[in-house]
Protein backbone atom coordinates (compact mmCIF):
# COMPACT_ATOMS: atom_id res chain seq x y z
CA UNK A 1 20.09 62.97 59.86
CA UNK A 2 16.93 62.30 58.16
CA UNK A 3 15.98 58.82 57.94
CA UNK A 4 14.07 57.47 54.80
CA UNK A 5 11.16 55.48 56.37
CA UNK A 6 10.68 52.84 54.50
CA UNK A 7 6.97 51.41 53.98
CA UNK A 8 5.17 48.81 56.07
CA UNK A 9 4.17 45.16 54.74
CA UNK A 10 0.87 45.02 54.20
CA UNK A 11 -1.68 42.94 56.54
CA UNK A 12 -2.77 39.63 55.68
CA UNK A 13 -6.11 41.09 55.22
CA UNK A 14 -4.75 43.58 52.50
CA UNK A 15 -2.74 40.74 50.60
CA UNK A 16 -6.30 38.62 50.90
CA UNK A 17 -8.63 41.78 49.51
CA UNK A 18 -6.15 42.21 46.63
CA UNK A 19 -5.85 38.84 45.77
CA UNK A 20 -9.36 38.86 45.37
CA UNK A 21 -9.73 41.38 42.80
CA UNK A 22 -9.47 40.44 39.45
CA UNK A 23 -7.06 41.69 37.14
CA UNK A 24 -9.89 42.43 34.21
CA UNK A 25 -13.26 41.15 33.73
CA UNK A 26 -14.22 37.81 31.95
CA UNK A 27 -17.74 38.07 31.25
CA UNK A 28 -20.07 35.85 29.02
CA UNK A 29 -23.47 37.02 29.23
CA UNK A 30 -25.09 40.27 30.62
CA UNK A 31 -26.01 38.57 33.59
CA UNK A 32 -22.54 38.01 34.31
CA UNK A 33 -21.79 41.63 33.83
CA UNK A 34 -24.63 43.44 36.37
CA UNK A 35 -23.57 40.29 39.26
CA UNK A 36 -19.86 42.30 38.61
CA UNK A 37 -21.24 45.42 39.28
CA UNK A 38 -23.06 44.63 41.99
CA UNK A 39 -20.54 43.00 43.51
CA UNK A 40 -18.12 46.33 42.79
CA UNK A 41 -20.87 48.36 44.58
CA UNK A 42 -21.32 50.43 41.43
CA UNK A 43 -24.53 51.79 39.88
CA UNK A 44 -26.57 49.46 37.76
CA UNK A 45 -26.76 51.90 34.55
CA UNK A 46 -26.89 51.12 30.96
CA UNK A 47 -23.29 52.70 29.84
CA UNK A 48 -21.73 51.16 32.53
CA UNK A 49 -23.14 47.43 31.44
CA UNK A 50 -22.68 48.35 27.68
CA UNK A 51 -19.15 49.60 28.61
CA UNK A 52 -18.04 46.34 30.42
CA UNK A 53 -19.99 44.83 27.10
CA UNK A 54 -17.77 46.37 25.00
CA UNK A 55 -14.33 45.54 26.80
CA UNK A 56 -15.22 41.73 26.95
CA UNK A 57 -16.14 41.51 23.13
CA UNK A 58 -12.31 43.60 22.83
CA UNK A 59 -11.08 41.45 24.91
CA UNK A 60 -12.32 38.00 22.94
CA UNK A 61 -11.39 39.34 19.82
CA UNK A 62 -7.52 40.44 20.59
CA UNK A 63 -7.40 36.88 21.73
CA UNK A 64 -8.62 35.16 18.68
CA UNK A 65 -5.99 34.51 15.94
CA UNK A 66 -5.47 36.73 13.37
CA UNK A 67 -6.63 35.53 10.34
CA UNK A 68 -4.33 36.12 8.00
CA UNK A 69 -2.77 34.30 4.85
CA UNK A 70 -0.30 32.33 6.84
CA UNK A 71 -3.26 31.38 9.32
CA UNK A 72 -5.27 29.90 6.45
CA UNK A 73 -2.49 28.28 4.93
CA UNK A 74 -1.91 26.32 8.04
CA UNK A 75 -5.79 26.02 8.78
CA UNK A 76 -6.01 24.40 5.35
CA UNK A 77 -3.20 22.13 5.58
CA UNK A 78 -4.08 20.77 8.88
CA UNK A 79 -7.93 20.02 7.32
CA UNK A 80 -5.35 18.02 4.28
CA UNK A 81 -3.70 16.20 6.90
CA UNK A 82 -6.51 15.23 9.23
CA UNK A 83 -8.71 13.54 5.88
CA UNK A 84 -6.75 10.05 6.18
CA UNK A 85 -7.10 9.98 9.87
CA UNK A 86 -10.68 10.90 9.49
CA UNK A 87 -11.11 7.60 6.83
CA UNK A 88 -9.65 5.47 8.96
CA UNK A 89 -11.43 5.94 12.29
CA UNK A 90 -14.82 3.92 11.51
CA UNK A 91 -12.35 0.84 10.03
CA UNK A 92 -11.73 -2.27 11.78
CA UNK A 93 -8.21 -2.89 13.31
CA UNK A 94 -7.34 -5.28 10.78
CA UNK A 95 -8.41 -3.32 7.97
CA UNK A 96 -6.82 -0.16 9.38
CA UNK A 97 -3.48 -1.53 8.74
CA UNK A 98 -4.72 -2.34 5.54
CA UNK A 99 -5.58 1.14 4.70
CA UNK A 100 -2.39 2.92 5.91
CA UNK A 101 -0.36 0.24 3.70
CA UNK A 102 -2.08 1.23 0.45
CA UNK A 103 -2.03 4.95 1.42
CA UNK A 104 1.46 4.64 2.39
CA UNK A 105 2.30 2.71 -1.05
CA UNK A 106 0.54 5.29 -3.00
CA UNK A 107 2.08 8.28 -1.40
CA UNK A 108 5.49 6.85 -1.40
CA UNK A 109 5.46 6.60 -5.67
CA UNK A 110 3.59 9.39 -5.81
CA UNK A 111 6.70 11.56 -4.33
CA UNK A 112 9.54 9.19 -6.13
CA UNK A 113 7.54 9.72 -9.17
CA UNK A 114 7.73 13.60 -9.03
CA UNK A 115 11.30 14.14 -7.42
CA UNK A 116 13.31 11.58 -9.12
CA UNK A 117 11.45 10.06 -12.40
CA UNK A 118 14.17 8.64 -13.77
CA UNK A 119 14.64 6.09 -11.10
CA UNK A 120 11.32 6.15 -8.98
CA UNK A 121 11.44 2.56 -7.47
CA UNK A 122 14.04 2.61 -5.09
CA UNK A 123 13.00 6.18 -3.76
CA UNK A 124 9.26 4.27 -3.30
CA UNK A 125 10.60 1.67 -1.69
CA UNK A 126 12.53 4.84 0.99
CA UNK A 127 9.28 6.82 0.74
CA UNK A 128 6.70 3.91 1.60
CA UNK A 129 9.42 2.64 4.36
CA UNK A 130 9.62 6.58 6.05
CA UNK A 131 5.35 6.54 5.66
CA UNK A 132 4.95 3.17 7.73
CA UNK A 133 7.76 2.86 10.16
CA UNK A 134 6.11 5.23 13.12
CA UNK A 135 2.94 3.04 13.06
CA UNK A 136 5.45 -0.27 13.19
CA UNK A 137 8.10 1.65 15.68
CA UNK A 138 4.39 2.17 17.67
CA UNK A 139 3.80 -0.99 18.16
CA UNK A 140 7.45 -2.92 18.64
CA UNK A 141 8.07 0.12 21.66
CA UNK A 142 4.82 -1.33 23.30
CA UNK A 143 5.68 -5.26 22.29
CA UNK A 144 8.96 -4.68 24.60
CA UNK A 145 6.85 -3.42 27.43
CA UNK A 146 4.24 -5.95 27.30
CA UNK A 147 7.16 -8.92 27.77
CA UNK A 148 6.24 -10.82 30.31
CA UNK A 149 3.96 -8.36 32.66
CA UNK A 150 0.57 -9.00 31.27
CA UNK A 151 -2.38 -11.60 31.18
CA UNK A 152 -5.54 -11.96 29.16
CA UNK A 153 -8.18 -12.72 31.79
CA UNK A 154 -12.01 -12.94 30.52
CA UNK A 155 -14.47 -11.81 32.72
CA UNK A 156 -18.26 -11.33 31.80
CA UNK A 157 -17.32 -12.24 28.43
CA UNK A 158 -15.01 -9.40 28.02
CA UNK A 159 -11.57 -9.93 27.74
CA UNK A 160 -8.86 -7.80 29.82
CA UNK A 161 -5.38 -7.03 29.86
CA UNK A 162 -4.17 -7.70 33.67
CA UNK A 163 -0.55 -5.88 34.16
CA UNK A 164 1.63 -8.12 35.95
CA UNK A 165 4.92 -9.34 37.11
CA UNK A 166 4.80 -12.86 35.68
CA UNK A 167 7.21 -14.96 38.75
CA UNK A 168 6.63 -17.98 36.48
CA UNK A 169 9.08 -18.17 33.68
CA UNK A 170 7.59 -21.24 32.12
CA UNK A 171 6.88 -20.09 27.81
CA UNK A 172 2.97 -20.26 27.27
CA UNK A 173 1.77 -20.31 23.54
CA UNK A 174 -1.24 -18.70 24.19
CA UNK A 175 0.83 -15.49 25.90
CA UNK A 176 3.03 -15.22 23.02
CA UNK A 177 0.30 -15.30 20.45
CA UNK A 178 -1.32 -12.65 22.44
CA UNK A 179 1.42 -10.23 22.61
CA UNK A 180 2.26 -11.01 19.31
CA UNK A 181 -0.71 -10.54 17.00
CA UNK A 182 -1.41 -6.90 16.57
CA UNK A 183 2.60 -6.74 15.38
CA UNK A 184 2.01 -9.73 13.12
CA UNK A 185 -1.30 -8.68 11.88
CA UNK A 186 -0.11 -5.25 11.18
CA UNK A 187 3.03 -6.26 8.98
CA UNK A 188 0.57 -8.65 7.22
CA UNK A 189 -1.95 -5.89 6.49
CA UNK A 190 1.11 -3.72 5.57
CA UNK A 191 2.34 -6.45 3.40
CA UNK A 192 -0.47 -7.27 1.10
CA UNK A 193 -1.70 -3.95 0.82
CA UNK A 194 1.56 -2.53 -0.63
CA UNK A 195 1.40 -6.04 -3.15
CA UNK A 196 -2.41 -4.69 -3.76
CA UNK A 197 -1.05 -1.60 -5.05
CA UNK A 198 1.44 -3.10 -6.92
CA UNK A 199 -0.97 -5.43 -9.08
CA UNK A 200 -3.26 -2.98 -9.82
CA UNK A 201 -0.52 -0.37 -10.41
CA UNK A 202 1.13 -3.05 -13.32
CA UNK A 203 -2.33 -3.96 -14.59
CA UNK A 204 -3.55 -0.26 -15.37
CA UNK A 205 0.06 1.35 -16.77
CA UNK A 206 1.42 0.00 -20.06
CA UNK A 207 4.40 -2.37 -19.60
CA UNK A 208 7.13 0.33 -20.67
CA UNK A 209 6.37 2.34 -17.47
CA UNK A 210 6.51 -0.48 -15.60
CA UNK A 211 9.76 -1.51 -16.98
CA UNK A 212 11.02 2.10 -15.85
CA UNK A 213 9.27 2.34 -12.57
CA UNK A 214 10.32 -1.50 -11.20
CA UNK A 215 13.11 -1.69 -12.91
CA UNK A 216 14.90 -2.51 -9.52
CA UNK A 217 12.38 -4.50 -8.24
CA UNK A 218 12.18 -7.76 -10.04
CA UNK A 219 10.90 -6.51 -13.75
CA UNK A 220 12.53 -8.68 -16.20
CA UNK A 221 12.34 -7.28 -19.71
CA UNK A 222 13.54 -10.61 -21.50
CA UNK A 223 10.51 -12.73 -19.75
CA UNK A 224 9.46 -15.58 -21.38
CA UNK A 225 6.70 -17.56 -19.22
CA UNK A 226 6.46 -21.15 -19.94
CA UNK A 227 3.29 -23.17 -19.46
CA UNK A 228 5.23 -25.61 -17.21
CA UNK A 229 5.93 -23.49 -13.58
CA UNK A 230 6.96 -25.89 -10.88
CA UNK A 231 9.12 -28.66 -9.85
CA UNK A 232 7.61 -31.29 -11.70
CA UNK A 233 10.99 -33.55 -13.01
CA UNK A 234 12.85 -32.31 -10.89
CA UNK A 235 15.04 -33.36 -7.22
CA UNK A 236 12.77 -32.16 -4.55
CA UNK A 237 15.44 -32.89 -2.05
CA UNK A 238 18.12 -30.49 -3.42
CA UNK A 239 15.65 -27.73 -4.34
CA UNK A 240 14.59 -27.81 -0.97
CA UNK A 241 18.07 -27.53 0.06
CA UNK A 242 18.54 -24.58 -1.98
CA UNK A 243 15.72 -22.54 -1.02
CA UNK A 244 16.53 -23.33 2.21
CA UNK A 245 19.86 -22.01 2.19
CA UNK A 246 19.05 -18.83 0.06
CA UNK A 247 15.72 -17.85 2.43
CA UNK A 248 18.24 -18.57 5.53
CA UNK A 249 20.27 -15.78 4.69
CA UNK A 250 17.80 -13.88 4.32
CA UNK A 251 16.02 -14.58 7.46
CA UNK A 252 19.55 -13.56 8.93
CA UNK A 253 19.91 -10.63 6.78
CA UNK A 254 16.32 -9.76 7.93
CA UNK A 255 17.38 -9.68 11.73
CA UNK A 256 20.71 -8.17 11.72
CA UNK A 257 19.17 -4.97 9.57
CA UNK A 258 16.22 -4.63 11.84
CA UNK A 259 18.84 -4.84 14.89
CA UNK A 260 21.05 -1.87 13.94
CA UNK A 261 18.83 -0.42 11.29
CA UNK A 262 15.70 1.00 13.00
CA UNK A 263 13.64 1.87 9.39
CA UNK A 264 14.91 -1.80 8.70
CA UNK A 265 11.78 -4.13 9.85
CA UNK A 266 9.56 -1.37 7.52
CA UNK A 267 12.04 -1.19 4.51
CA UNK A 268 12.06 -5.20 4.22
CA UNK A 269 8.34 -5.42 3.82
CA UNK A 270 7.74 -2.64 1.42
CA UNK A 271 10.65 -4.37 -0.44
CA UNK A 272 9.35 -8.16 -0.21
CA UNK A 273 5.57 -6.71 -0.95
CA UNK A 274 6.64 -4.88 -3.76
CA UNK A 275 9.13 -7.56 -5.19
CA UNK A 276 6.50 -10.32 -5.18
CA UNK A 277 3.88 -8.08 -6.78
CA UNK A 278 6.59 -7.11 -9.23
CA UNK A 279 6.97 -10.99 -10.28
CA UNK A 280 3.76 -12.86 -10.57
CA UNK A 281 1.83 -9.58 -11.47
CA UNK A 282 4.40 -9.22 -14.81
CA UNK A 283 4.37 -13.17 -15.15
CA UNK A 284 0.45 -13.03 -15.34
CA UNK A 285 0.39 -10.36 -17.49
CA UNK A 286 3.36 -11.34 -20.17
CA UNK A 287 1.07 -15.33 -20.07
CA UNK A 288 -2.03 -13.19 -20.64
CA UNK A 289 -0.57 -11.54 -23.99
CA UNK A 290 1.76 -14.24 -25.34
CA UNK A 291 -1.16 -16.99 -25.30
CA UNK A 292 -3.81 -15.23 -25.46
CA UNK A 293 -5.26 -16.29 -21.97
CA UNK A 294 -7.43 -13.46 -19.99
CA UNK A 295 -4.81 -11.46 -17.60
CA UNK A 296 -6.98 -12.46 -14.25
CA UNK A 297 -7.66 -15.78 -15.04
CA UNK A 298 -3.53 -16.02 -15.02
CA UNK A 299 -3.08 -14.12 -12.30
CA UNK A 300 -5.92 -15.25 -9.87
CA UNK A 301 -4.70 -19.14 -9.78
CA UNK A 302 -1.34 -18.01 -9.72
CA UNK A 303 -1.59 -16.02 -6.55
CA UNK A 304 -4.28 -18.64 -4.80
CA UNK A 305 -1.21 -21.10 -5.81
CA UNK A 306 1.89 -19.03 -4.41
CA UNK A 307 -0.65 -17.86 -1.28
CA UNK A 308 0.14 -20.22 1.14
CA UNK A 309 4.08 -20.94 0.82
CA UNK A 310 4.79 -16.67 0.36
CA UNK A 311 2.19 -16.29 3.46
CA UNK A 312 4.28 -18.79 5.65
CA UNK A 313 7.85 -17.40 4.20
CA UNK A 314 7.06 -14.05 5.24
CA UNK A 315 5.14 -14.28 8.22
CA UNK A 316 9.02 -15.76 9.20
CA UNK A 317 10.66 -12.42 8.18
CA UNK A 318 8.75 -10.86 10.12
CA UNK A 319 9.42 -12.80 13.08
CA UNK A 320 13.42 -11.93 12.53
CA UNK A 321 12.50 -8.62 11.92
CA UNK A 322 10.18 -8.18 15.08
CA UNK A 323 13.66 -10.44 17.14
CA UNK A 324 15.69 -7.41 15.47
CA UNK A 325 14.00 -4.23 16.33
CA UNK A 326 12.76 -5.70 19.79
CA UNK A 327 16.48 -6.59 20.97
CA UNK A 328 17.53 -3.39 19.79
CA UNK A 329 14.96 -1.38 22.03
CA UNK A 330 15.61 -3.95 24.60
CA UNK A 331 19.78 -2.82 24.50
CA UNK A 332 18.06 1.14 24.27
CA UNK A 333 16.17 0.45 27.30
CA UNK A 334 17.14 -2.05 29.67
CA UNK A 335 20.46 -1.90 31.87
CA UNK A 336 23.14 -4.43 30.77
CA UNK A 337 23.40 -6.58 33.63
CA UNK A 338 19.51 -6.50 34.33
CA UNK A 339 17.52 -9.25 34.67
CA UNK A 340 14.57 -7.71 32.56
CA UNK A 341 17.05 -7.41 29.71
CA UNK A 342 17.80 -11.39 29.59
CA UNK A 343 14.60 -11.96 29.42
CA UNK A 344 14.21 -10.01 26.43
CA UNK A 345 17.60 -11.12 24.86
CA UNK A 346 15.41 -14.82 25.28
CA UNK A 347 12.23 -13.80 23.99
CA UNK A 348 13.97 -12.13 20.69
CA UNK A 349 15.59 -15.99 20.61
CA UNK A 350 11.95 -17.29 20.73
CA UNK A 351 10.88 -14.99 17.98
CA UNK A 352 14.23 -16.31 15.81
CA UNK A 353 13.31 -19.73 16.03
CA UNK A 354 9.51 -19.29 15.09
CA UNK A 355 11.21 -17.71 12.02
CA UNK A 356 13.17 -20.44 11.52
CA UNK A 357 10.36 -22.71 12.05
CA UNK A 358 7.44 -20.30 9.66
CA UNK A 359 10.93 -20.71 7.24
CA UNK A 360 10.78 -24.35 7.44
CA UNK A 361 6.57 -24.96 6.68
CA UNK A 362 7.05 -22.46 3.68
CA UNK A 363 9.77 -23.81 1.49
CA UNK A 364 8.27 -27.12 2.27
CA UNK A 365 4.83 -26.12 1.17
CA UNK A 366 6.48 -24.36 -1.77
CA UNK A 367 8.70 -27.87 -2.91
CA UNK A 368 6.47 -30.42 -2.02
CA UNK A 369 2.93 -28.97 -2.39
CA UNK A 370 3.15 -26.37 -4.72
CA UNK A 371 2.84 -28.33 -8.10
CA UNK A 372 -0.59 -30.29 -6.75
CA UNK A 373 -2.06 -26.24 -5.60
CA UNK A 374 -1.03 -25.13 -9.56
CA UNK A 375 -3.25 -28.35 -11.03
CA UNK A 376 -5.92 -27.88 -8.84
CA UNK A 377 -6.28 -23.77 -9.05
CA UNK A 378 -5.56 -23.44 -12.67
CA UNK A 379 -7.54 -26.44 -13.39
CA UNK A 380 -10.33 -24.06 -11.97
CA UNK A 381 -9.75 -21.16 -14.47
């Protein structure tokens, strides 16, 4: 009976010497290529170098993509994508923001414009929202982290963030300012550069585009601007009251969306920015024609006027929108009987009732002060 014999395992010495050798050669210069040779033990001719020469330079190129028409079509559209990013590296934080808002604004009617001209303004408004929200999603994901485990410490002039477990539960001002302005500061930035658009947008375009584009924004066709704006005459007490009541509901409308709407917090800024420039930019520029008054020196008092009581009013919007989206990652996130999750749950109160309170300083400013800002600003122009 004839027995197959089957092969020995190699030594450890074999598996080692085998290991060593390389599956093909990797060479970069011709230095490289004779150290190879002498290393094989082979002869140090010319058509052996030039050989070994020849197989890296194969080798490099059947790695290399081919460069074909779908190769250029993506190198080219990656160069189209990378120009904003490339714009907005040397900027400023601040004016970063600032940048991606207008960008965002101008890309968002450039698409509604093209795909649905009969009714571009509310696809701007979902265009604009779907351009901003990763940059705001960004930055409300890392707000919920930061909640209560860091500390600005200074040292050398420098100042750090220290990561932390804070054991203290007492609220500190200066912590929740900290944690809080890069949000704030980039739905500010957002904010007025979306209204920048819009101003300059209305003031280039005759009026019967505008009519069409922000038709659902604010545009009133049957405007008739009087001299008299403000609440000269009239009970400051109930006004308030109303204002109150109307920019309540909205604060509360503001929070629910951004709670189980996750594009809400971006969609109620590109509204509000777009709204408002809407308004006073048509205002300034129906004045300008009807009395014969130059369009900026309408439009210049009239936003330095309106400035401080629409800064305040939606600086507390997006307060309930930050409470929204933040409790809404905080549910995502967090376990339902954790301790970490109360603490958000009372941070995202916090952030409601600095609304509340940004609501309260803005309608006042807008009753009470209002009329003596419109004197003084217009008295200017």
């Amino acid at each position: 009976m004839d027995i197959k014999k089957s092969k020995s395992p190699r030594t450890l010495k074999e598996i080692k010497n085998k290991s060593k050798e390389p599956k093909h050669f990797q060479f970069t210069t011709t230095k490289d290529i004779k150290k190879e040779v002498r290393k094989k033990g082979g002869p140090l001719n010319k058509e052996l170098i030039e050989e070994k020469e020849e197989a890296y330079k194969q080798q490099q190129k059947e790695l290399k993509p081919k460069k074909n028409l779908k190769y250029l079509f993506f190198k080219i559209l990656n160069k189209i994508r990378d120009i904003p990013s490339k714009f907005s590296n040397d900027l400023p934080y601040n004016l970063k923001s600032l940048y991606w808002g207008i960008l965002g604004t101008m890309v968002g009617f450039g698409f509604a414009i093209l795909l649905f001209p009969t009714r571009p303004g509310l696809f701007a408004v979902f265009f604009t929202t779907i351009f901003l929200t990763p940059f705001i999603q960004k930055q409300i994901k890392y707000n919920e982290i930061l909640i209560g485990r860091t500390e600005q410490i200074k040292k050398d002039g420098v100042t750090i963030t220290k990561f932390h477990i804070k054991h203290d539960s007492k609220f500190s001002f200066k912590d929740f300012y900290l944690e809080n302005r890069n949000i704030l500061n980039t739905y500010l930035n957002f904010f007025l550069g979306i209204m920048l658009v819009i101003i300059c947008l209305i003031a280039i375009i005759p009026q019967s585009t505008s009519q069409t584009l922000f038709s659902d924004q604010g545009w009133d066709s049957k405007l008739l601007p009087s001299k008299n704006i403000g609440f000269e005459g009239q009970n400051k007490n109930l006004v308030f009251a109303e204002i109150f009541t109307n920019n309540l509901s909205v604060l509360i409308v503001t929070f629910v969306i951004a709670l189980v709407f996750p594009l809400g917090a971006a969609m109620i800024i590109v509204w509000n920015a777009i709204f408002w420039g809407v308004v006073f930019t048509q205002y300034a520029l129906t004045y300008s024609s009807l009395y014969s008054v130059a369009f900026v020196s309408v439009l210049l008092p009239l936003l330095l006027s309106v400035a401080t009581h629409m800064i305040l009013e939606i600086i507390s919007y997006f307060f309930g929108a930050m409470s929204g989206n933040l409790l809404a990652i905080g549910f995502k996130r967090e376990k339902l009987d954790s301790e970490r999750l109360f603490k958000v749950i009372k941070y995202c109160t916090i952030l409601l009732l600095f609304g509340l309170g940004f609501l309260f300083l803005g309608i006042f400013t807008e009753v009470y002060l209002f009329d003596f800002l419109k004197n003084f600003f217009f008295g200017l122009f």
